[in-house]
C-alpha atoms as a PDB file:
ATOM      1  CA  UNK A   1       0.000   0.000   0.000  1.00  0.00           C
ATOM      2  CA  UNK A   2       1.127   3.386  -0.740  1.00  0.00           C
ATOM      3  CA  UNK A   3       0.468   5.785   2.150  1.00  0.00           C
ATOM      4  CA  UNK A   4      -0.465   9.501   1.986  1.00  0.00           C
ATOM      5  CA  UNK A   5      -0.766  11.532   4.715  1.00  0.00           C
ATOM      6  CA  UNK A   6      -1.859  14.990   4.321  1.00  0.00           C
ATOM      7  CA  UNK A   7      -2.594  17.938   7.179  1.00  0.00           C
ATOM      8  CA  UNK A   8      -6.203  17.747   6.842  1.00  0.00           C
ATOM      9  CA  UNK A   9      -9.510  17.018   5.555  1.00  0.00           C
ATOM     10  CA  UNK A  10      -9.290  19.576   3.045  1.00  0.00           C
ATOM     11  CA  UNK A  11      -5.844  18.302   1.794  1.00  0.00           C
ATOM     12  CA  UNK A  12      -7.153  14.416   2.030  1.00  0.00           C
ATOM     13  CA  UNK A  13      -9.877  15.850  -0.036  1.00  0.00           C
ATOM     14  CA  UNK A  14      -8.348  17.745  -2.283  1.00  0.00           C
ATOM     15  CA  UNK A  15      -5.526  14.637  -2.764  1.00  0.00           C
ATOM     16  CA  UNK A  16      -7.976  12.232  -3.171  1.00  0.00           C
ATOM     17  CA  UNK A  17      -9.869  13.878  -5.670  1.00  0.00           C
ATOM     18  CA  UNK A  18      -7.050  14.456  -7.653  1.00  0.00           C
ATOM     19  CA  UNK A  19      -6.171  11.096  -7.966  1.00  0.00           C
ATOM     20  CA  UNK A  20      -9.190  10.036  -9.288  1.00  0.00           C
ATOM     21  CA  UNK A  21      -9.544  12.672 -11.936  1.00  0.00           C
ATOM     22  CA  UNK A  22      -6.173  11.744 -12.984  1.00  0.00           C
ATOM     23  CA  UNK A  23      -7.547   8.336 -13.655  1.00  0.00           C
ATOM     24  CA  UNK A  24     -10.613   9.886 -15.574  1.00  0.00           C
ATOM     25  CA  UNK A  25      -8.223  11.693 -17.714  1.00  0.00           C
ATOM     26  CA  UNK A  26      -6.297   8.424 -18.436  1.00  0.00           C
ATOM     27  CA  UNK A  27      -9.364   6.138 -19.309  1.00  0.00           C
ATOM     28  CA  UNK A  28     -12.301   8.237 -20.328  1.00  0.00           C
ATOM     29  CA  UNK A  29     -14.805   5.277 -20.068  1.00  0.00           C
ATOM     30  CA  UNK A  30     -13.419   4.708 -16.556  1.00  0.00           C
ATOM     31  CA  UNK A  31     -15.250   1.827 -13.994  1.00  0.00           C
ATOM     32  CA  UNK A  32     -15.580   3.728 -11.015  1.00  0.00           C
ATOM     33  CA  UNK A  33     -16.316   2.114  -7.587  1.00  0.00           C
ATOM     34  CA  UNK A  34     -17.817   4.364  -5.459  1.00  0.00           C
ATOM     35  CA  UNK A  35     -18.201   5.553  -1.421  1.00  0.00           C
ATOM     36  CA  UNK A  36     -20.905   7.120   0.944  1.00  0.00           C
ATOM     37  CA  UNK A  37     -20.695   8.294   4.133  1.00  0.00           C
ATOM     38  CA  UNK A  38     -19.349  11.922   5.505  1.00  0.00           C
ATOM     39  CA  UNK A  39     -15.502  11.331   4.617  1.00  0.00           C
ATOM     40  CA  UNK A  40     -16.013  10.933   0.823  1.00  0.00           C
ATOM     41  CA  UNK A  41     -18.576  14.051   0.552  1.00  0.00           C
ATOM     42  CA  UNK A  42     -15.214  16.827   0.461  1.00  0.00           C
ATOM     43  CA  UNK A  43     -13.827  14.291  -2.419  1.00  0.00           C
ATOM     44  CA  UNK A  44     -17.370  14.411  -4.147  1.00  0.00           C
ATOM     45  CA  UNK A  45     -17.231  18.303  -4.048  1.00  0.00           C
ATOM     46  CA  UNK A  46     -13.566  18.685  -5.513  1.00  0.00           C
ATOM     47  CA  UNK A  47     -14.704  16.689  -8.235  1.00  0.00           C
ATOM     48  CA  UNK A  48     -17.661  18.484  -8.395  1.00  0.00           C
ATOM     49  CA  UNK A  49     -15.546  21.918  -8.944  1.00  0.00           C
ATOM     50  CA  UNK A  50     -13.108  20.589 -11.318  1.00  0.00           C
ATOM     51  CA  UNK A  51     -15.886  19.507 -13.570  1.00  0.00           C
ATOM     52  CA  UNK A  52     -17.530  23.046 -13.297  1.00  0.00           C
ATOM     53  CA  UNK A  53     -14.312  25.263 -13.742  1.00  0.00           C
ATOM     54  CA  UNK A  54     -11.807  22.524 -15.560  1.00  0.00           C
ATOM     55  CA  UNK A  55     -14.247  20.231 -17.362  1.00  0.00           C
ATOM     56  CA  UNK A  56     -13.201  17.242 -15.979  1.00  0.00           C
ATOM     57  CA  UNK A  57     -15.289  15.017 -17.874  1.00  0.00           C
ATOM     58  CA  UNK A  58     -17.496  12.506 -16.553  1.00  0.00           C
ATOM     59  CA  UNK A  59     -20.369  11.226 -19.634  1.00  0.00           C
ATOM     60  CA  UNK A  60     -18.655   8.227 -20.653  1.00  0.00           C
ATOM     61  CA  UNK A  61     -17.667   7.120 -16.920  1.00  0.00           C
ATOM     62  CA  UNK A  62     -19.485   4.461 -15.631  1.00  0.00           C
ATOM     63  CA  UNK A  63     -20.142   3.881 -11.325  1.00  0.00           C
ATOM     64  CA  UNK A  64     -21.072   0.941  -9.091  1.00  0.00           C
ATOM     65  CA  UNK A  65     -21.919   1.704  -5.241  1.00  0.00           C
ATOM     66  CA  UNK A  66     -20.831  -0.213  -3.202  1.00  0.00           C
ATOM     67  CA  UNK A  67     -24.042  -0.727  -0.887  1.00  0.00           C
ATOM     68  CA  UNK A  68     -27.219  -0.249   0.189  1.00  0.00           C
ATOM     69  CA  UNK A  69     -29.395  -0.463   3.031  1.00  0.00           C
ATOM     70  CA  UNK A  70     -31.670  -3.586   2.601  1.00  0.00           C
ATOM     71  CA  UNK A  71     -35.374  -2.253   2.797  1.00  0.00           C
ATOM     72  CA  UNK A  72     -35.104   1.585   1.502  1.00  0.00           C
ATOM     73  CA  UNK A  73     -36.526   2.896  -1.746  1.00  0.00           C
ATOM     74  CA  UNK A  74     -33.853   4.201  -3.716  1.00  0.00           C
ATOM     75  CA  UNK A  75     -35.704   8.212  -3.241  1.00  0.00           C
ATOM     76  CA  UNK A  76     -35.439   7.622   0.429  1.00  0.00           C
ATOM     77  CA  UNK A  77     -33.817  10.462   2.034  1.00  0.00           C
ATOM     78  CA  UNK A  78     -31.429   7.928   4.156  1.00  0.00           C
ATOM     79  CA  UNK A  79     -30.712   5.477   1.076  1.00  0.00           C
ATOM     80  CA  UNK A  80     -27.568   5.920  -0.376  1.00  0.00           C
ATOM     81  CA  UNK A  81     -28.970   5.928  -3.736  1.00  0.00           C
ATOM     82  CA  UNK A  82     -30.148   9.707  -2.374  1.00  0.00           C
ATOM     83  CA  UNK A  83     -27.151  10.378  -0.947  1.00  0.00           C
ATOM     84  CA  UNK A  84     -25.107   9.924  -4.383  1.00  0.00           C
ATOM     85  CA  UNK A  85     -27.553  12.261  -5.850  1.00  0.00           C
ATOM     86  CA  UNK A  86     -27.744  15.108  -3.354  1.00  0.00           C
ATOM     87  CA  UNK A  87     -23.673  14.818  -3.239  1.00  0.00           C
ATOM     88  CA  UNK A  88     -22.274  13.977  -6.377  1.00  0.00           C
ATOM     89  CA  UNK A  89     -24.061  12.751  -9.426  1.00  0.00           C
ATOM     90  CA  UNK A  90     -26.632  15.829  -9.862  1.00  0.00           C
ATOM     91  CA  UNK A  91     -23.443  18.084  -9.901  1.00  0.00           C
ATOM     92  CA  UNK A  92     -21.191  16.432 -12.502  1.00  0.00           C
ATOM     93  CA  UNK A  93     -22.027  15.262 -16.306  1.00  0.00           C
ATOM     94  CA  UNK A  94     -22.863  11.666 -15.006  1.00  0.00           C
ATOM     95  CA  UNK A  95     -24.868   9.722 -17.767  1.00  0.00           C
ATOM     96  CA  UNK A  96     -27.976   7.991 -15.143  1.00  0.00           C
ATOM     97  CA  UNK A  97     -27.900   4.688 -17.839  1.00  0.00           C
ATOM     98  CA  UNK A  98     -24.413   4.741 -16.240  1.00  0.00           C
ATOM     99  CA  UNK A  99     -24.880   4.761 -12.595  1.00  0.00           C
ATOM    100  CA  UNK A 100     -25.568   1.277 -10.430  1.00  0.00           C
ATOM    101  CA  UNK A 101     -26.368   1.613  -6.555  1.00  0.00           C
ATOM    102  CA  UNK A 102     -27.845  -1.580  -5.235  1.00  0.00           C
ATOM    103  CA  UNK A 103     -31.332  -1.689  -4.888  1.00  0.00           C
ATOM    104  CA  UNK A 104     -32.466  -1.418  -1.406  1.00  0.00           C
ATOM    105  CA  UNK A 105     -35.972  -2.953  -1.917  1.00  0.00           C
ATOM    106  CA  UNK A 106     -35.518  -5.359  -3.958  1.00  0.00           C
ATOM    107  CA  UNK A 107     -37.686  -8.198  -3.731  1.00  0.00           C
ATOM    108  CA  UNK A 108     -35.153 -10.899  -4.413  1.00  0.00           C
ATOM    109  CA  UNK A 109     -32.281  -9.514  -2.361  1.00  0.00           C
ATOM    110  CA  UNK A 110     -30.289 -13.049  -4.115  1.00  0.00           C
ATOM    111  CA  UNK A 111     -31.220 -12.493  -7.287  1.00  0.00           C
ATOM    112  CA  UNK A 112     -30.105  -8.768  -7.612  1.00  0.00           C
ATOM    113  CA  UNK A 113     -26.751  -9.326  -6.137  1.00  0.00           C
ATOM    114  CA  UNK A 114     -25.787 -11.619  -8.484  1.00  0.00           C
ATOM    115  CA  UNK A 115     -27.219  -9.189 -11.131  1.00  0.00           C
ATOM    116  CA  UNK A 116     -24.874  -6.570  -9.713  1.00  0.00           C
ATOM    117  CA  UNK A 117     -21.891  -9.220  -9.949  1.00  0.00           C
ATOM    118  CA  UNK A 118     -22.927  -9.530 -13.860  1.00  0.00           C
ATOM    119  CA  UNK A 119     -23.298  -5.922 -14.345  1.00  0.00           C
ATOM    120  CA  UNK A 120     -19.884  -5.224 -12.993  1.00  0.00           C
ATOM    121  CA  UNK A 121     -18.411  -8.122 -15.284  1.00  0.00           C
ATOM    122  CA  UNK A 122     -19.986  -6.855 -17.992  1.00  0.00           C
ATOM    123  CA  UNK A 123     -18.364  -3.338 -17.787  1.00  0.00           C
ATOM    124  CA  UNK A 124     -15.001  -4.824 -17.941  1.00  0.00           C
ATOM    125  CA  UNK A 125     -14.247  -5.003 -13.827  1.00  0.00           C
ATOM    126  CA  UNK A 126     -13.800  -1.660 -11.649  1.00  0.00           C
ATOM    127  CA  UNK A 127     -10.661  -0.159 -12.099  1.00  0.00           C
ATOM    128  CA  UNK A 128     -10.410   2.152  -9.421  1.00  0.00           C
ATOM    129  CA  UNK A 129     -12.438   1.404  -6.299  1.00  0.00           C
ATOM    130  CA  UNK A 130     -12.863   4.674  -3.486  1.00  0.00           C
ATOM    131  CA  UNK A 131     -13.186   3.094  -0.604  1.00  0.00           C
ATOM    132  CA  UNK A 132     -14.198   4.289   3.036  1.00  0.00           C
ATOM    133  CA  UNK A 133     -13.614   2.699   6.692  1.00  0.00           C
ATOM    134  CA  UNK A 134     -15.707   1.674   9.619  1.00  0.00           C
ATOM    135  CA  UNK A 135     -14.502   2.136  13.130  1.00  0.00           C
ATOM    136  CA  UNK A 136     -14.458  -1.312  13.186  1.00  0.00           C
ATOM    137  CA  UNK A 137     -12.355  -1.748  10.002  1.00  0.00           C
ATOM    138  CA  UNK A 138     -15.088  -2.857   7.497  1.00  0.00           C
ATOM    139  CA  UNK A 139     -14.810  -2.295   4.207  1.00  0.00           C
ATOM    140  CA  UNK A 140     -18.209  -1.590   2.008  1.00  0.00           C
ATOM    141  CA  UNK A 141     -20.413  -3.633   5.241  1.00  0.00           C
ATOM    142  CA  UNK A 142     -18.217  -6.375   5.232  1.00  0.00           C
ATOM    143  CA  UNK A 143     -18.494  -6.580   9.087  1.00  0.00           C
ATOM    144  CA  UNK A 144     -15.645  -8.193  10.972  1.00  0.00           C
ATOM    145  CA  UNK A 145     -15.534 -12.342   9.697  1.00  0.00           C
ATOM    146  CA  UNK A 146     -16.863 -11.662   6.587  1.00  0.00           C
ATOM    147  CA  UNK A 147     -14.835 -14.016   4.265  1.00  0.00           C
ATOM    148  CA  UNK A 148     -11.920 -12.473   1.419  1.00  0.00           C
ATOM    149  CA  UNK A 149     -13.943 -14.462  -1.123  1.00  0.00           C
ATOM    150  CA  UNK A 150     -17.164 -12.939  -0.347  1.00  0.00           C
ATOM    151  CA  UNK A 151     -19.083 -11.507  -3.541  1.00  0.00           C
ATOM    152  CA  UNK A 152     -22.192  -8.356  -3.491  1.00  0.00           C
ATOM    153  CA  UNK A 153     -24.541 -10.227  -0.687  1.00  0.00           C
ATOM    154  CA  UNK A 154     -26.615  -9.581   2.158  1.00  0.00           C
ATOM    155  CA  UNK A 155     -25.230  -8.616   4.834  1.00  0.00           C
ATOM    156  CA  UNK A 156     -26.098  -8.153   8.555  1.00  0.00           C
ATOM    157  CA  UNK A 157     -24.488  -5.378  10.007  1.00  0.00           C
ATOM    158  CA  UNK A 158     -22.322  -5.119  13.092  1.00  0.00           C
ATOM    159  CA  UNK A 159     -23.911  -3.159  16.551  1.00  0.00           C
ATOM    160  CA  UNK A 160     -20.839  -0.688  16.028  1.00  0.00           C
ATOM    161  CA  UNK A 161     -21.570   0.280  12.622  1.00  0.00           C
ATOM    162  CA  UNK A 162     -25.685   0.428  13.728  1.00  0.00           C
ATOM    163  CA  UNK A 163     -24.466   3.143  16.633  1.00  0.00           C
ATOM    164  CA  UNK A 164     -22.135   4.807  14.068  1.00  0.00           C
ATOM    165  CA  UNK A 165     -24.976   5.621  11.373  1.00  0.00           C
ATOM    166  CA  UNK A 166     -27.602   6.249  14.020  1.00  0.00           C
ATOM    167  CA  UNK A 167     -26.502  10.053  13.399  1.00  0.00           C
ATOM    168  CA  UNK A 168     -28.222  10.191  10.250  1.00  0.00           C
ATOM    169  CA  UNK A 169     -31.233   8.695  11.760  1.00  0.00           C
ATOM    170  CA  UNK A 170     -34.275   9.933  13.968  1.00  0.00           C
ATOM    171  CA  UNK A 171     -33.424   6.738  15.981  1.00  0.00           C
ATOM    172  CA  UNK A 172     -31.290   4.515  16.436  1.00  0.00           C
ATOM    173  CA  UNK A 173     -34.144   1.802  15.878  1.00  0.00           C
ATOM    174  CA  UNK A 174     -34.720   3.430  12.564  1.00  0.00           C
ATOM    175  CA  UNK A 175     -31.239   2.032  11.035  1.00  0.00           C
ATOM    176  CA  UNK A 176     -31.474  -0.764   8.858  1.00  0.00           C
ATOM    177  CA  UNK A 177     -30.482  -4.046  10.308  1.00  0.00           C
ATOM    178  CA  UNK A 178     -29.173  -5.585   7.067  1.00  0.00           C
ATOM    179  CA  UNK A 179     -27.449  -3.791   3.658  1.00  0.00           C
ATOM    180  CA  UNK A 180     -26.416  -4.900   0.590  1.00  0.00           C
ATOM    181  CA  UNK A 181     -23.017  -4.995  -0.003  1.00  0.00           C
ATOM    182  CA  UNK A 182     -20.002  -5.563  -2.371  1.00  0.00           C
ATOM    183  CA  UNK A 183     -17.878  -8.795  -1.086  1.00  0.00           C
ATOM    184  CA  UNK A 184     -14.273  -8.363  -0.071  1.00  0.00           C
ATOM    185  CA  UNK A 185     -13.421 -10.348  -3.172  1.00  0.00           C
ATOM    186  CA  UNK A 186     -15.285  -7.946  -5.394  1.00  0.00           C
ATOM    187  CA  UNK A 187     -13.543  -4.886  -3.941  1.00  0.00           C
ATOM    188  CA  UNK A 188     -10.082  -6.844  -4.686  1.00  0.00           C
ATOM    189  CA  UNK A 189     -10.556  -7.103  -8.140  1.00  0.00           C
ATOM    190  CA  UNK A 190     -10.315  -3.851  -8.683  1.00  0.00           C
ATOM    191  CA  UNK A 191      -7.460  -2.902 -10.973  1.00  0.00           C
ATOM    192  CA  UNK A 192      -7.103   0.024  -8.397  1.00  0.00           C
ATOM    193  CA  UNK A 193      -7.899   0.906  -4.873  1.00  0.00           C
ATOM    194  CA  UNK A 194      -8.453   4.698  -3.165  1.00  0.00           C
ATOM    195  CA  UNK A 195      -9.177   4.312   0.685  1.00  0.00           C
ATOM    196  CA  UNK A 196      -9.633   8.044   2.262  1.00  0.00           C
ATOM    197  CA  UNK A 197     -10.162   7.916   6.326  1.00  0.00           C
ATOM    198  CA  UNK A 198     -10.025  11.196   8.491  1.00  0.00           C
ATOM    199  CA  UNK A 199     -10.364  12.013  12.390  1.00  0.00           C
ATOM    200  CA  UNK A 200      -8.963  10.541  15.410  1.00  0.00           C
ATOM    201  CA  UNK A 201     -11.910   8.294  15.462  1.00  0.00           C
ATOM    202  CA  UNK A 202     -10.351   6.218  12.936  1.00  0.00           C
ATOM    203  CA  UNK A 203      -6.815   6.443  14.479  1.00  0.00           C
ATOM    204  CA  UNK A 204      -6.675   2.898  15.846  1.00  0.00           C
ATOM    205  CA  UNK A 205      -8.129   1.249  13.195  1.00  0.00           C
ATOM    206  CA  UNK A 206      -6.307   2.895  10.601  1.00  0.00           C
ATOM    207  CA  UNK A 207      -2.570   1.708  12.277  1.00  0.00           C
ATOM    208  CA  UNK A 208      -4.465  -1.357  12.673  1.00  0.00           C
ATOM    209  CA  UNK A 209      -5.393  -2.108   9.022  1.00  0.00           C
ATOM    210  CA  UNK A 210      -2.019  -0.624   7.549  1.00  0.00           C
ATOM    211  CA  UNK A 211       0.155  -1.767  10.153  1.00  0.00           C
ATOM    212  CA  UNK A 212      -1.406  -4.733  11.915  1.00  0.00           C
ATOM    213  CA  UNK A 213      -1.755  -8.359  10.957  1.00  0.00           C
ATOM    214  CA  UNK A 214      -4.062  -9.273   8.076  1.00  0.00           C
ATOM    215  CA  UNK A 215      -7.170 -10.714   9.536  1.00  0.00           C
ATOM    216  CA  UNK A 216     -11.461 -11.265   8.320  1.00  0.00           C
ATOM    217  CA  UNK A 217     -11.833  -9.353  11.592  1.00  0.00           C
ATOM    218  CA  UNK A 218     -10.775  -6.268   9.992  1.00  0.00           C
ATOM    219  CA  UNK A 219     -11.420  -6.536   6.339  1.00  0.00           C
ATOM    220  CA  UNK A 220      -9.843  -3.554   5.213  1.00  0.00           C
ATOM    221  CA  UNK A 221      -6.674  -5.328   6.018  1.00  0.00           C
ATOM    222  CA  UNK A 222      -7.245  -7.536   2.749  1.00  0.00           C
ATOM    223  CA  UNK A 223      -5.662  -4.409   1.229  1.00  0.00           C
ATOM    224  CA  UNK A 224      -2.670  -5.603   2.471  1.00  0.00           C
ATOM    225  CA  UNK A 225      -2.613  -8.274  -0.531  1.00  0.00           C
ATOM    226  CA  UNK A 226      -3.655  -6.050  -3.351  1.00  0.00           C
ATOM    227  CA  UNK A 227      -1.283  -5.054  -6.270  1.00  0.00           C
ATOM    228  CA  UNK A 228      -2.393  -1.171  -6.008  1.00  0.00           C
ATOM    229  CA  UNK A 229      -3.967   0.265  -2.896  1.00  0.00           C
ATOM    230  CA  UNK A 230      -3.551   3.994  -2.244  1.00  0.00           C
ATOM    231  CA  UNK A 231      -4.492   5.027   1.698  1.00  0.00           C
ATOM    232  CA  UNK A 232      -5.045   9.263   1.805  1.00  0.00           C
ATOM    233  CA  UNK A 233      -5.245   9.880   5.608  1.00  0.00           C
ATOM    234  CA  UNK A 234      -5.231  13.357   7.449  1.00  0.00           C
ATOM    235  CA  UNK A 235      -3.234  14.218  10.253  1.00  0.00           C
ATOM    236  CA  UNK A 236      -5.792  12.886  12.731  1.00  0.00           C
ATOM    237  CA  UNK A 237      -6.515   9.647  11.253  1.00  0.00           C
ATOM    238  CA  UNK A 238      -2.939   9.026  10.997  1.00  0.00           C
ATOM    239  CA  UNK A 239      -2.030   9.837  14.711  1.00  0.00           C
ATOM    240  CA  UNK A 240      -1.462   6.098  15.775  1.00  0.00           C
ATOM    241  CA  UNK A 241       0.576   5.110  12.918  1.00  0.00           C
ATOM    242  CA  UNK A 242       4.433   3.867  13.521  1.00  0.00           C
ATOM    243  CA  UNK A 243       6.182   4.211  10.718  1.00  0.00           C
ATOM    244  CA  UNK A 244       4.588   7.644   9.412  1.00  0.00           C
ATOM    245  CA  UNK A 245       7.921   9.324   8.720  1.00  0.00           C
ATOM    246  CA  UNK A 246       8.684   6.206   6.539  1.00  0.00           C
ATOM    247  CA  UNK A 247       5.709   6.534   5.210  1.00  0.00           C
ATOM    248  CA  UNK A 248       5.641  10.698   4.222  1.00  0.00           C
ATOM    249  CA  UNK A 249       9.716  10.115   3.016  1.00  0.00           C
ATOM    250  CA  UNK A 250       7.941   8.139   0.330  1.00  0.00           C
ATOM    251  CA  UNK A 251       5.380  10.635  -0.445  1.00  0.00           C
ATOM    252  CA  UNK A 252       8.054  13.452  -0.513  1.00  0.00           C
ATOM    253  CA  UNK A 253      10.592  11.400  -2.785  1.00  0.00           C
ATOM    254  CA  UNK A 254       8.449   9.824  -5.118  1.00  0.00           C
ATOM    255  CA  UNK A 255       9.116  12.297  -7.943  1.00  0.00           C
ATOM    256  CA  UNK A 256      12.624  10.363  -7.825  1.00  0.00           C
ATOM    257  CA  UNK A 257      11.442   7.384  -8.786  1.00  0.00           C
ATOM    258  CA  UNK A 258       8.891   8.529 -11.053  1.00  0.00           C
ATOM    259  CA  UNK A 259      11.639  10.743 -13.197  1.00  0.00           C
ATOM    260  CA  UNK A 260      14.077   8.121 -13.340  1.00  0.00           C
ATOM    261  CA  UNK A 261      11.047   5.662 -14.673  1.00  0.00           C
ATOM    262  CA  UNK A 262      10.470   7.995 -17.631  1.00  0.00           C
ATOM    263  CA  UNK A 263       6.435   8.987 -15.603  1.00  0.00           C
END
């Protein structure tokens, strides 16, 4: 994994989105795998901007979610369907035949994930994946044990992450109990990988998933094992790491090893 730590949200922001319009430059028909939640919205809005004022271009790029709560309509205010509207896709050039967020009330739960397995093969894979990270180091709502194999299931989700997303709630009781989520394996096989995480909330688990021992109990530690993971953390969220100056003498010398590669 390639580790970038920058002073703060607005920098992990700003860096993140950069990366990924780099990658919409390089591939216009770009797979993108995409995040929800409050770290990813600063990403959404740089993006946002640089397709206003630069025209970063976004009509041939197509997106795949990677969740859903099981049992909301896609319009409802709390679905992430909604949120990807309200944040990001109603402010860029998006084509809507090219946008997939799994659907929430689906009546054959099953059925539609394997759907959203098919649709993904049928786009050619995801090449870059953006990826978020639970206090408890899930990955999409692959809640601690779920398998490295796993494909876009059902999932049932952890009390943690329930207590977490209660914020965005009227009550805790109102959370969902079950989502539908990308597998671990499905988030692997992306050609490319973009975790952001900010906030001395995710401190520990951060050091834990860069640092720590790969384990199902934190599945963002599968990122360990893939080919091209990029980790954009802010000052905060990088507080409890050990080898940070390691880590930021990469970030500050990789021009060297870019020019001498002919990048």
């Amino acid at each position: 994994m390639e580790i970038i730590i920058t002073p703060d949200y607005e920098a992990m922001s700003r860096t993140s989105a950069e990366i990924i319009a780099r990658e919409v430059k390089r591939k216009h028909d770009l797979v993108l795998g995409l995040a929800t939640g409050d770290t990813p919205i600063g990403t959404y809005k740089k993006l946002a901007r640089m397709y206003k004022e630069e025209g970063l271009d976004f009509s041939k790029v197509t997106t795949f979610n990677l969740d859903e709560y099981l049992g909301l309509a896609p319009l409802h205010e709390n679905s992430y369907n909604y949120f990807m509207w309200e944040n990001f896709f109603k402010h860029v050039n998006v084509s809507a035949h090219r946008l997939f967020v799994p659907q929430g009330n689906t009546d054959d739960p099953e059925e539609f994930s394997e759907w959203y397995e098919k649709k993904i093969q049928e786009a050619g894979g995801i090449d870059l994946q953006v990826l978020g990270i639970g206090r408890d180091g899930h990955i999409g709502f692959n809640e601690p044990g779920s398998s490295f194999a796993s494909r876009t299931r059902v999932k049932a989700l952890y009390e943690q992450t329930i207590k977490d997303n209660a914020r965005f709630f009227e009550r805790e009781e109102d959370v969902p109990r079950f989502a539908i989520t990308m597998g671990v394996g499905t988030i692997m096989d992306a050609r490319k990988i973009l975790l952001i995480a900010s906030g001395k909330g995710k401190a520990d688990v951060c050091r834990e998933f860069i640092e720590g021992p790969v384990t199902s109990q934190i599945t963002a530690t599968a990122l360990q094992l893939h080919n091209y993971a990029i980790v954009v953390l802010d000052e905060e969220a990088a507080g409890g790491l050990e080898r940070r100056q390691y880590y930021n003498w990469v970030r500050d010398n990789k021009h060297v090893v870019e020019k001498r590669i002919g990048r």
